[in-house]
N, C-alpha and C. Protein backbone atom coordinates (compact mmCIF):
# COMPACT_ATOMS: atom_id res chain seq x y z
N UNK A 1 2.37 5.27 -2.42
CA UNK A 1 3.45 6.22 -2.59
C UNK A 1 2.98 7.64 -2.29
N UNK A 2 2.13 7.82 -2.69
CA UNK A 2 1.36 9.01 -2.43
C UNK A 2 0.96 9.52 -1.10
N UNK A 3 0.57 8.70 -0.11
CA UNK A 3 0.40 8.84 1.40
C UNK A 3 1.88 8.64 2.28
N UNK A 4 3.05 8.19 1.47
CA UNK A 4 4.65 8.25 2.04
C UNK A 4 4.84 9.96 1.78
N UNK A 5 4.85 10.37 0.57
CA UNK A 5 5.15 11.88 0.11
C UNK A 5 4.27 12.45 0.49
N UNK A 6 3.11 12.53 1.05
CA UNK A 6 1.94 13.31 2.43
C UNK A 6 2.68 13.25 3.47
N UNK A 7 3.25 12.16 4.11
CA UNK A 7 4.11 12.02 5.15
C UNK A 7 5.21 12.49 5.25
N UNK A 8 6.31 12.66 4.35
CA UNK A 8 7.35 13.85 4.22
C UNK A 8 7.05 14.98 3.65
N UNK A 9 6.10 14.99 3.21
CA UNK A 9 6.14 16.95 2.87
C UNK A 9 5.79 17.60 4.27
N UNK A 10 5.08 17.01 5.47
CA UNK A 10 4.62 17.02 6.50
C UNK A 10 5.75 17.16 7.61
N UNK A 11 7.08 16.54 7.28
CA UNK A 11 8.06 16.08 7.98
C UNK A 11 7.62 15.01 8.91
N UNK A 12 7.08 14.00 8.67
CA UNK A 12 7.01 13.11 9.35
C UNK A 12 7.67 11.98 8.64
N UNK A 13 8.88 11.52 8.68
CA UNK A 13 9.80 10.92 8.60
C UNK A 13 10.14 9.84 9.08
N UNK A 14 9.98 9.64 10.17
CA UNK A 14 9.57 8.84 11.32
C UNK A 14 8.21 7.93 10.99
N UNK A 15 7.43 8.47 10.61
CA UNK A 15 5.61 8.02 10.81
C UNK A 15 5.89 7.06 9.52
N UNK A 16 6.39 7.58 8.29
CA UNK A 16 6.96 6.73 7.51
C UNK A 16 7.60 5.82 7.44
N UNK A 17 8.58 6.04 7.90
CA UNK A 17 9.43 4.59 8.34
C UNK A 17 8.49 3.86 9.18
N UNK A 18 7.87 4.48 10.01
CA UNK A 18 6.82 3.07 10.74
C UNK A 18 5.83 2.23 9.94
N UNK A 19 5.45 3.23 9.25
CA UNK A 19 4.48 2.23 8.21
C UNK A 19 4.71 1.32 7.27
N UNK A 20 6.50 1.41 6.82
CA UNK A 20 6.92 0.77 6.32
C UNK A 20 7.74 -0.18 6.62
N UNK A 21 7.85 -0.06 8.05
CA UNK A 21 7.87 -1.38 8.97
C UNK A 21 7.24 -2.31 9.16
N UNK A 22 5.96 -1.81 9.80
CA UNK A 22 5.04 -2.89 10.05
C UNK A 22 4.37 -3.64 8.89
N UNK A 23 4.30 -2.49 7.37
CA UNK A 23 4.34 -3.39 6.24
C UNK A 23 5.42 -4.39 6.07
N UNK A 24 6.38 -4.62 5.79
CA UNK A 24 7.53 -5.81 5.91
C UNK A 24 7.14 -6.56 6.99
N UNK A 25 6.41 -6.44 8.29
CA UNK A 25 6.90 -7.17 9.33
C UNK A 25 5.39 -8.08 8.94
N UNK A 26 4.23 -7.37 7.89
CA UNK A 26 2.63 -8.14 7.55
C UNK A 26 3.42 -9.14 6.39
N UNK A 27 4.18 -8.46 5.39
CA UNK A 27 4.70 -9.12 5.00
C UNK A 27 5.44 -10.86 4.65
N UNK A 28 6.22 -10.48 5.64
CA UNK A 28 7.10 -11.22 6.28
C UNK A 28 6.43 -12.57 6.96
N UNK A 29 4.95 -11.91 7.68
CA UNK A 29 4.11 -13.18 8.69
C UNK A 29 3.75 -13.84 7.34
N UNK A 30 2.66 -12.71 6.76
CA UNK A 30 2.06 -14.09 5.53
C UNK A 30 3.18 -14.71 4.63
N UNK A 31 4.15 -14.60 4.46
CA UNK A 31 4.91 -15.08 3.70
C UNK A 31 5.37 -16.70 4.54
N UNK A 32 5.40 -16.56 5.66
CA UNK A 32 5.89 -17.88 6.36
C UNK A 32 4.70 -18.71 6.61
N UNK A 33 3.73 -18.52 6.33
CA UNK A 33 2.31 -19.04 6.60
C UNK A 33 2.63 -20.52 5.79
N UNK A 34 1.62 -21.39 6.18
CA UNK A 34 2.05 -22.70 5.40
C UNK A 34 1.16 -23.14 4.36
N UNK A 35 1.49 -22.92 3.04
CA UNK A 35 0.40 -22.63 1.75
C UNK A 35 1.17 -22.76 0.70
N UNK A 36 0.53 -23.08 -0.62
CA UNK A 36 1.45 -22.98 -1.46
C UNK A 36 2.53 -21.75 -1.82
N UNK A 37 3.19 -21.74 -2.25
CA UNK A 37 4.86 -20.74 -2.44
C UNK A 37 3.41 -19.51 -3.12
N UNK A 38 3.55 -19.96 -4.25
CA UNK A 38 2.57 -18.55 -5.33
C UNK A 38 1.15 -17.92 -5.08
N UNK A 39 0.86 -18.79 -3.97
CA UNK A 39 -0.29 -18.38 -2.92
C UNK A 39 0.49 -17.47 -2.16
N UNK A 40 1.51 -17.73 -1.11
CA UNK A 40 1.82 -16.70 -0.03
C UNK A 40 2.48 -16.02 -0.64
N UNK A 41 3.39 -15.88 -1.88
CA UNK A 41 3.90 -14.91 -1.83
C UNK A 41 3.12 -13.24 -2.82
N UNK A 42 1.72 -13.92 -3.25
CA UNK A 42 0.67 -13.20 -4.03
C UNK A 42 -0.19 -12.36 -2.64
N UNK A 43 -0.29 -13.24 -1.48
CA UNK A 43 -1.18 -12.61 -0.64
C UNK A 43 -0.41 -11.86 0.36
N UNK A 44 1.40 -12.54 0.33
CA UNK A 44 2.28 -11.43 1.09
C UNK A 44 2.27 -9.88 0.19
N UNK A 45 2.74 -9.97 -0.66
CA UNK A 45 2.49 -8.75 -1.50
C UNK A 45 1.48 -7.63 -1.33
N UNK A 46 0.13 -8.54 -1.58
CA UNK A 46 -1.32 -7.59 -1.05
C UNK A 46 -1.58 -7.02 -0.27
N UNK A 47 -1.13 -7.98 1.02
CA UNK A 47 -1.37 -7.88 2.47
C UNK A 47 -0.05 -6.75 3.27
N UNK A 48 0.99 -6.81 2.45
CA UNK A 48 1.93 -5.96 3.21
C UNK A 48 1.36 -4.30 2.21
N UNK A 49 0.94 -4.88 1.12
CA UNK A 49 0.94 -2.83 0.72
C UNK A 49 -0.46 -2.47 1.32
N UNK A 50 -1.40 -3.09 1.52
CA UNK A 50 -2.46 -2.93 2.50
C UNK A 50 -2.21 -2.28 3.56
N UNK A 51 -1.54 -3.30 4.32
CA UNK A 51 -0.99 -2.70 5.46
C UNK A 51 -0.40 -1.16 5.50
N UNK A 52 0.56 -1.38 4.50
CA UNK A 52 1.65 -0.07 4.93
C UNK A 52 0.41 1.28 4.45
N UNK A 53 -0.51 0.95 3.28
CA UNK A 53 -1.10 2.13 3.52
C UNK A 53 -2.51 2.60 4.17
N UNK A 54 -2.92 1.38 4.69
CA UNK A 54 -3.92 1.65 5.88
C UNK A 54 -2.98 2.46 6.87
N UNK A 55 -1.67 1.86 7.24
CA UNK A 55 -0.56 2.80 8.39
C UNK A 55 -0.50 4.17 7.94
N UNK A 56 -0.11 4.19 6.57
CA UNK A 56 -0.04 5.49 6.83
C UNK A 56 -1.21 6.58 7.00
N UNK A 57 -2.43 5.93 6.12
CA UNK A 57 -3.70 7.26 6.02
C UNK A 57 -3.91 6.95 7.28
N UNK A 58 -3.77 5.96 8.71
CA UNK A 58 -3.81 6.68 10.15
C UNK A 58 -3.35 7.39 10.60
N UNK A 59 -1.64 7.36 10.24
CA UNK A 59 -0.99 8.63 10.69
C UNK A 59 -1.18 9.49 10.41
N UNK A 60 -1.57 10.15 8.81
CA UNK A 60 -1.64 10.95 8.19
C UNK A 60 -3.43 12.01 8.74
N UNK A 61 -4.16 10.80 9.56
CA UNK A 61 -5.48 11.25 9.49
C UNK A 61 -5.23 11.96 11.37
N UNK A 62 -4.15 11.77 11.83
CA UNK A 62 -3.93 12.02 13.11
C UNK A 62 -3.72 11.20 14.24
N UNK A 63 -3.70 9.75 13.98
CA UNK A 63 -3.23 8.76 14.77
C UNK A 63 -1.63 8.88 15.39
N UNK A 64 -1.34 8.89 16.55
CA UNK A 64 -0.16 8.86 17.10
C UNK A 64 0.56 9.98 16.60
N UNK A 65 -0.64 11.38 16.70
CA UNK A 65 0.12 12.45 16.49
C UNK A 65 1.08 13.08 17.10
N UNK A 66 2.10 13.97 16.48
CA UNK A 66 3.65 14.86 17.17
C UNK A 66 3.59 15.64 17.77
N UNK A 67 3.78 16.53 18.79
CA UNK A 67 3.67 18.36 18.77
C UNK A 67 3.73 18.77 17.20
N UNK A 68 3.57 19.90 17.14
CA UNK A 68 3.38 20.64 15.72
C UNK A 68 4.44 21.64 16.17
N UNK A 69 4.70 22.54 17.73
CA UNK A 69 5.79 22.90 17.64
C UNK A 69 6.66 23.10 17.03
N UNK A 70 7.43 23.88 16.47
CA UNK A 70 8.23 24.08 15.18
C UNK A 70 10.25 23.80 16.24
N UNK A 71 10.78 22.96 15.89
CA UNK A 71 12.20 23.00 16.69
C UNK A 71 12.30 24.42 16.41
N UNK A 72 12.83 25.29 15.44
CA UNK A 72 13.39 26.61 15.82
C UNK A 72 12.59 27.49 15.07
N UNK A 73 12.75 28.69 15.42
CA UNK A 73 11.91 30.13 14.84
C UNK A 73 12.17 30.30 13.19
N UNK A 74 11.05 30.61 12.91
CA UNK A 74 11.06 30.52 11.55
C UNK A 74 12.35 31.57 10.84
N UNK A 75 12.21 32.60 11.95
CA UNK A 75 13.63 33.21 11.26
C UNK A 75 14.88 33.03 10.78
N UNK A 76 15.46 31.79 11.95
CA UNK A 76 16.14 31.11 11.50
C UNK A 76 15.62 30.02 10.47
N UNK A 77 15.11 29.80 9.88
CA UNK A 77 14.82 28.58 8.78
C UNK A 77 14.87 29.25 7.63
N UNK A 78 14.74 30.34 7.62
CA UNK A 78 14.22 31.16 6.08
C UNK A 78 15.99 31.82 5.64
N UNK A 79 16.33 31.46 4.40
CA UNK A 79 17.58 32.06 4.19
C UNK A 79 17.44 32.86 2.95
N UNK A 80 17.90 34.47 3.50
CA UNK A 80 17.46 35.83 2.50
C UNK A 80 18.11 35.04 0.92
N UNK A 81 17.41 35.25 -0.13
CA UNK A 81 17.85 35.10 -1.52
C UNK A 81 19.32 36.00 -1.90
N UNK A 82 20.41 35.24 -2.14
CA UNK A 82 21.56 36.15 -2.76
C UNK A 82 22.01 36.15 -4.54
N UNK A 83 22.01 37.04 -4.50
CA UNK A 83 22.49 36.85 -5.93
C UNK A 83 23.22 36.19 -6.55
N UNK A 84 23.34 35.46 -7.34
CA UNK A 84 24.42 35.05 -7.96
C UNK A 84 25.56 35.59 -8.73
N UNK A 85 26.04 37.03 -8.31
CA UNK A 85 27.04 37.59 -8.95
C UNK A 85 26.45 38.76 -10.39
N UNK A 86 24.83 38.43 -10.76
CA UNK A 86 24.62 39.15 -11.89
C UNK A 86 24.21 41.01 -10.90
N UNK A 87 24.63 41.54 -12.22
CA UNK A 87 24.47 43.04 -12.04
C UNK A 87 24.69 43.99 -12.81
């Protein structure tokens, strides 16, 4: 959880959702594997949060990095503080 909220304070939004893709999709394989039920579904569990956060501390470490480019000027992003009516 902690390397998802590294990933959006970052705005990488995207990089997140990928990692939490390909976790479901590690998931998903060991779960169909042919083994007992409380075997695969103990080592699907492991194996998919493994996954998703080995994915993310790559992204997070610079794997399949973005531009850093900012879409618009910070001027526009910043909105002056208004009062709320006190005075």
């Amino acid at each position: 959880m902690v390397l998802g909220q590294a990933l959006l304070a970052l705005d990488r939004h995207r990089a997140q959702a990928l990692a939490w893709t390909v976790g479901v999709a590690a998931l998903v394989a060991v779960t169909l594997l042919p083994a007992p039920v409380t075997l695969r579904v103990e080592l699907a569990y492991a194996i998919g949060s493994v996954v998703v956060a080995g994915t993310m501390a790559v992204l997070l470490r610079g794997g399949f990095r973005r531009p850093t480019t900012p879409s618009r000027p910070l001027a526009d992003a910043v909105t002056p503080a208004v009062s709320g009516g006190i005075r």
